[in-house]
Protein backbone atom coordinates (compact mmCIF):
# COMPACT_ATOMS: atom_id res chain seq x y z
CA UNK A 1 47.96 112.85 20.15
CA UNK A 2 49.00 109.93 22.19
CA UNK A 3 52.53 109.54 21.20
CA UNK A 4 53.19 105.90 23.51
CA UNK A 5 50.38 103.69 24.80
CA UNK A 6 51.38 100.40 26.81
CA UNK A 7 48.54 98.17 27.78
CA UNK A 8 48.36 95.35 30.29
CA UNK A 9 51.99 95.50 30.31
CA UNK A 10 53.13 92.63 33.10
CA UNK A 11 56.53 91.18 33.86
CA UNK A 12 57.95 88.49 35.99
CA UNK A 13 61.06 87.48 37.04
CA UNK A 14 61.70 84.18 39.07
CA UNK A 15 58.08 84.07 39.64
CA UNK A 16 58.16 87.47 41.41
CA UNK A 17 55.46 90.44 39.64
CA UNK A 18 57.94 93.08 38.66
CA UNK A 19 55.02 94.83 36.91
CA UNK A 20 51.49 93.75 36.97
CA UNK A 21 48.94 95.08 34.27
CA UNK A 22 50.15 98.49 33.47
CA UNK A 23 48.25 100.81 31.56
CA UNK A 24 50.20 103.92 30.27
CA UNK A 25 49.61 106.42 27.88
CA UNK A 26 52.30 109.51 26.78
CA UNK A 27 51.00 112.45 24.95
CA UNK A 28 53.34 114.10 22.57
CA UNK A 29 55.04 117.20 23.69
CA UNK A 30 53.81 116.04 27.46
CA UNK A 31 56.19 115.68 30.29
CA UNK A 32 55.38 113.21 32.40
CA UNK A 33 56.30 112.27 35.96
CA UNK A 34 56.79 108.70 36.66
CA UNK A 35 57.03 108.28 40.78
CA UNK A 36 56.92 105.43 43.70
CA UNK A 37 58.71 104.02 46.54
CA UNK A 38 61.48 101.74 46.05
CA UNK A 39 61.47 98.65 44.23
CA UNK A 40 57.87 99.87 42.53
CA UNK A 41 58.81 98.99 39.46
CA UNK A 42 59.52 103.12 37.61
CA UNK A 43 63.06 101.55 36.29
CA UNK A 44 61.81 98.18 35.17
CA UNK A 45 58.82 99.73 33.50
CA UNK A 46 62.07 102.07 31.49
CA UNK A 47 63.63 99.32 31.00
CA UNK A 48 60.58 97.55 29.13
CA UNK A 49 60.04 100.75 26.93
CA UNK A 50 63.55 100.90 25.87
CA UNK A 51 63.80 97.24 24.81
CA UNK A 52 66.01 96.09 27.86
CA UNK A 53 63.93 93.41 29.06
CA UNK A 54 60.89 91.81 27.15
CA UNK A 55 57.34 91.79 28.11
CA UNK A 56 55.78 88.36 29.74
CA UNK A 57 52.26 90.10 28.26
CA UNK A 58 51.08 93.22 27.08
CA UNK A 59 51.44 95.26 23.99
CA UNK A 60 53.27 98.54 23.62
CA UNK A 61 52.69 100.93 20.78
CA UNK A 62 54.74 103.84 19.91
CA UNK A 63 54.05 106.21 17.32
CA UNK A 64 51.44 103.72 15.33
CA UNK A 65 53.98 100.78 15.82
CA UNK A 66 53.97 97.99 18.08
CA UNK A 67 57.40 97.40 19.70
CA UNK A 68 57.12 95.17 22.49
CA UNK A 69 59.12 92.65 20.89
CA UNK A 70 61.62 94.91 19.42
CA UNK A 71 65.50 95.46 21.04
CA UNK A 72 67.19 98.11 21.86
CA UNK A 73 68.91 99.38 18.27
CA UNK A 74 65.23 98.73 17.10
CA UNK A 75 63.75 101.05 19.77
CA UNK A 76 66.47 103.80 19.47
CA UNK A 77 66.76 104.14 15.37
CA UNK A 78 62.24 104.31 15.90
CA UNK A 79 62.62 107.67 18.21
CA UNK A 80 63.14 106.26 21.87
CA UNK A 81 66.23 107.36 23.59
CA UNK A 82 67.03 107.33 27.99
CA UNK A 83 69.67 107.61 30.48
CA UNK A 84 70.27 105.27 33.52
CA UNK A 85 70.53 105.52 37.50
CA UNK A 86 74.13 104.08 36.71
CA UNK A 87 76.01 106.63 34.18
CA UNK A 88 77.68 104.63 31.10
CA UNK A 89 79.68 107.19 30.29
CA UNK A 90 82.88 106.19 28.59
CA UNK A 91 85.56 107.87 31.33
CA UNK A 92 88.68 107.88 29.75
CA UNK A 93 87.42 109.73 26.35
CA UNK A 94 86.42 113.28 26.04
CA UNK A 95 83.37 115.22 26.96
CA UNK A 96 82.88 115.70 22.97
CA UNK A 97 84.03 112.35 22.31
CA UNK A 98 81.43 110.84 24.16
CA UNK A 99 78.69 112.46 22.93
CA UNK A 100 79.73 112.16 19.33
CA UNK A 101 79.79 108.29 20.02
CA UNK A 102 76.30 108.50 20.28
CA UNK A 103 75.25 110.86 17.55
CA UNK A 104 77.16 108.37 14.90
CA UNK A 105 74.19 105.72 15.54
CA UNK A 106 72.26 108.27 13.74
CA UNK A 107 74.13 109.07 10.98
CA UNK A 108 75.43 107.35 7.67
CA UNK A 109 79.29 106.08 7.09
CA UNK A 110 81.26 102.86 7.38
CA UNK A 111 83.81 101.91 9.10
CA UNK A 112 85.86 100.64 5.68
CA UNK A 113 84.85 104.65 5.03
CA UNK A 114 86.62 106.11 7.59
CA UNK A 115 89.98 103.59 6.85
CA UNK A 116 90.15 105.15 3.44
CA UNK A 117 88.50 108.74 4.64
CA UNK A 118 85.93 108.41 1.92
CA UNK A 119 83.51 111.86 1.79
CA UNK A 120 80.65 109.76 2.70
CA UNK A 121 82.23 109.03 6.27
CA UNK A 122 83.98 112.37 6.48
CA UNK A 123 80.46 113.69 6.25
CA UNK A 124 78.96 111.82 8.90
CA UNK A 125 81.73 112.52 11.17
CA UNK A 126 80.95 116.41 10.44
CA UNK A 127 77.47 115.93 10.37
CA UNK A 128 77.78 113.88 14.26
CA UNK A 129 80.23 116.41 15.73
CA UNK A 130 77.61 119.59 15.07
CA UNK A 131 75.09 117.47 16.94
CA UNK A 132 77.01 116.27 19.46
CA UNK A 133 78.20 120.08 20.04
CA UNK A 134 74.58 121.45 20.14
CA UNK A 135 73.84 118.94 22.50
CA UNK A 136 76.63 119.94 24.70
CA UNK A 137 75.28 123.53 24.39
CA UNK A 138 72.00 122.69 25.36
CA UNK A 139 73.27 121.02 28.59
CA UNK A 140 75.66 123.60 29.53
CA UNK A 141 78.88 121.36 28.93
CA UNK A 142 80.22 123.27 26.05
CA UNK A 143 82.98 124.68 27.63
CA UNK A 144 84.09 121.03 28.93
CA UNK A 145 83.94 119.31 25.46
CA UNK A 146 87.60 118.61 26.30
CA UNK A 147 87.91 117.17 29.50
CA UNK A 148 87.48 113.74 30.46
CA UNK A 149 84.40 112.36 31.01
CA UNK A 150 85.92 111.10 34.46
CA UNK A 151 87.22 114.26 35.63
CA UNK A 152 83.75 115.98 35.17
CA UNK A 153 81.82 116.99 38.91
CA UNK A 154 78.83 114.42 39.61
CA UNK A 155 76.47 117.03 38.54
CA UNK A 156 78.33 117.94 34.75
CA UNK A 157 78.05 113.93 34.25
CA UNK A 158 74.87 113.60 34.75
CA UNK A 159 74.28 116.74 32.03
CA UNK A 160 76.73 114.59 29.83
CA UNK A 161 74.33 111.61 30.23
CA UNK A 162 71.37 113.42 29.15
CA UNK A 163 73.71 115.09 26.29
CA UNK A 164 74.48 111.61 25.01
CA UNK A 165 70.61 110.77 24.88
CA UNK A 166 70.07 113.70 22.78
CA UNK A 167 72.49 112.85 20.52
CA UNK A 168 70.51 110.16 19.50
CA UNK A 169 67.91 112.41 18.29
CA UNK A 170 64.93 110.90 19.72
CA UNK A 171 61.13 111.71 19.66
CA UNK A 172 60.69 110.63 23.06
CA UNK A 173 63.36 111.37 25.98
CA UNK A 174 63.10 108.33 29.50
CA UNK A 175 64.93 110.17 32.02
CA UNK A 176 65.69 107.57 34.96
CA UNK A 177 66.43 109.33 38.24
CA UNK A 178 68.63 111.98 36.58
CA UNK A 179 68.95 113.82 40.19
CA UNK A 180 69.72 111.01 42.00
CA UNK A 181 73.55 112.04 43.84
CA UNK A 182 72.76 115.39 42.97
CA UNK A 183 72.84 118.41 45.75
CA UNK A 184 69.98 121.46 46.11
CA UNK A 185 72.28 123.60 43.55
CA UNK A 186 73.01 120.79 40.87
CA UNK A 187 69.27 120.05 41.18
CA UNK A 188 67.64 123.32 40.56
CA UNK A 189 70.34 122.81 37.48
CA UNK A 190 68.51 120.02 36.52
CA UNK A 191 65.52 121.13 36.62
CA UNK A 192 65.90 124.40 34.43
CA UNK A 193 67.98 121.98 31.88
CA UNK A 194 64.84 119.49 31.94
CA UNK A 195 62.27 122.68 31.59
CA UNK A 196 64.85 123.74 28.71
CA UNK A 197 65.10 120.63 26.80
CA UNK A 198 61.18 120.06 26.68
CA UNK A 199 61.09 123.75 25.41
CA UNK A 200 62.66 122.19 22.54
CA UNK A 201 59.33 120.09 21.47
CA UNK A 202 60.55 116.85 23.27
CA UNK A 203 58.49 114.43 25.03
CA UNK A 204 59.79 113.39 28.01
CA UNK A 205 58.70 110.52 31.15
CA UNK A 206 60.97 111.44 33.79
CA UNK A 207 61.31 108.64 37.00
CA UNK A 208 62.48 110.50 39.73
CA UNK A 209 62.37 110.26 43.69
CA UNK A 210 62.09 113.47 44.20
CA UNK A 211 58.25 114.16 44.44
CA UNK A 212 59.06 117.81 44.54
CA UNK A 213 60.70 118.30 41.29
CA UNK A 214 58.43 115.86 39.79
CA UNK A 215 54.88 118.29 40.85
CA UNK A 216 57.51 121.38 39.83
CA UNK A 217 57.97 120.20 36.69
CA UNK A 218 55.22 117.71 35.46
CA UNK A 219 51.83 118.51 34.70
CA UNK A 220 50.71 114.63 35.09
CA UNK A 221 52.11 111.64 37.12
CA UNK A 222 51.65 108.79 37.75
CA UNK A 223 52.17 106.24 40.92
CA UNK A 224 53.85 102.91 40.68
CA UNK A 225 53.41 100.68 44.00
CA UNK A 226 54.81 97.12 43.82
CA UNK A 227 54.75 96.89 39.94
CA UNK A 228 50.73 98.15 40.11
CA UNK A 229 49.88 101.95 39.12
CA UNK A 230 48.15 102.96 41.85
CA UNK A 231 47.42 106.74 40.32
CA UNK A 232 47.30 108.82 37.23
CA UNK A 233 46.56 112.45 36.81
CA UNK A 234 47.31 116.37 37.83
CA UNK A 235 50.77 115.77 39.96
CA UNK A 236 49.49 118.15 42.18
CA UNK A 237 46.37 116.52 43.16
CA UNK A 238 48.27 112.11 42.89
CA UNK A 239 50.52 113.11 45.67
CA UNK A 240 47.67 113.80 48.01
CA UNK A 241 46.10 110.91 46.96
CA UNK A 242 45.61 108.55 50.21
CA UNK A 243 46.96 105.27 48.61
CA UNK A 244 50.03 107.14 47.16
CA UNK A 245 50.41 108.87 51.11
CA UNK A 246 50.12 104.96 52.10
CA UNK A 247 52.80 103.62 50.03
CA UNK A 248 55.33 105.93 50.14
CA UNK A 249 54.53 106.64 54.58
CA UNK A 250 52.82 103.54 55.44
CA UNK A 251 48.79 103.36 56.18
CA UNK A 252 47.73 107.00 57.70
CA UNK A 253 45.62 106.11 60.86
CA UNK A 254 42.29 108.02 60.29
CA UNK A 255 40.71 110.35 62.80
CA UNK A 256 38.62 107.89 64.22
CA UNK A 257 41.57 105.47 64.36
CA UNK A 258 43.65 107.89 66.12
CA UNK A 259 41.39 109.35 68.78
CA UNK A 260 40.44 105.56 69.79
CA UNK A 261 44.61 104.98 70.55
């Protein structure tokens, strides 16, 4: 069952084609790659789907509902949580802290509740701290819920990133370049987290340089070039794919080419 389908999606800015007529579709329970040189467009097209930016044309449908036009509180209470290249973590509060921040957007209370400690707020601060400490379990922070977010390595804070997104509960999971920083260690870290977190049931589109750990972990990609997809289908087989080769190396001479030089 396709779970996200965006169609002619295009977006400008200054009069320069950030993305240009993209088709996309994301099964549910799939995890998808989302690859391309620089400046192809994988972050903008994130930002589009999580209500950052709006579309110039195009319609996107998720879950039966078109939300094109929706923001980002809109897009997050509907089932659409991500991370981003630049952590927003909030340094000076706690591991738990943080993550509990996020899992109170899902829950019910007030803030004239939790003045006068009323049980409907005292609930939804219990009922936000157990998610917020099986997130931390599932990203292998839970014996850090008391350090600062700050004083984490690189690698634990960009677990805590993905731990705040999954506080948020959501149906489908945009991770943007979570490896990016990230050495071979913290990366094959990653990965098994990622592989471990899609166990769950979660969709996930991950955007990642990393071609490698894309066609290790995703069964489909797809190939941004300039703001154009260029290729969809079995990772394996896109990354072979001449025009992908081109834009990420440059035009490959062919034999002919080459023997004439």
């Amino acid at each position: 069952m396709t779970l996200l389908a965006a169609s002619k999606v295009s977006l400008s800015f200054a009069g320069v084609r950030a993305l240009v007529n993209i088709d996309l579709q994301i099964e549910e329970g799939e995890l998808l790659g989302i690859i391309g040189p620089n400046g192809s467009g994988k972050s903008t097209l994130f930002n589009v789907l999580s209500g950052i930016y709006r579309v110039d044309q195009g319609t996107i449908v998720f879950r039966g509902e078109r939300i094109e036009r929706f923001g980002i509180a809109q897009i997050v209470r509907r089932g659409i949580a991500r991370t981003f290249q630049n952590k927003r973590l909030f340094g000076t509060m706690s591991v738990l802290e943080n993550v509990e921040v996020a899992a109170m957007k899902g829950v019910q209370g007030s803030a004239l509740g939790d003045v006068f400690g009323l049980n409907s707020s005292l609930q939804a601060r219990k009922k936000a701290g157990a998610i917020a400490e099986r997130c931390l379990v599932l990203t292998g922070l839970a014996d850090s819920t008391g350090l600062l977010a700050r004083d984490l390595p690189y690698g634990a804070q960009n677990r805590l990133e993905i731990a705040r997104a999954l506080a948020l509960e959501p149906t489908l999971l945009l991770l943007d370049e979570p490896a990016a920083g990230l050495n071979p260690s913290e990366r094959a870290e990653l990965q098994e987290l990622i592989r471990r977190v899609h166990a769950e049931g979660l969709t996930i589109a991950l955007v990642e340089h990393d071609v490698r750990m894309v066609t290790g972990l995703c069964a489909r990609a797809i190939v941004l070039d300039h703001g154009e997809k260029i290729a969809d289908g079995a990772s394996a087989m896109v990354v072979r794919n001449p025009r992908v080769q081109a834009a990420y190396f440059g035009e490959v001479e062919s034999e002919e080419e080459a023997h004439a030089a």
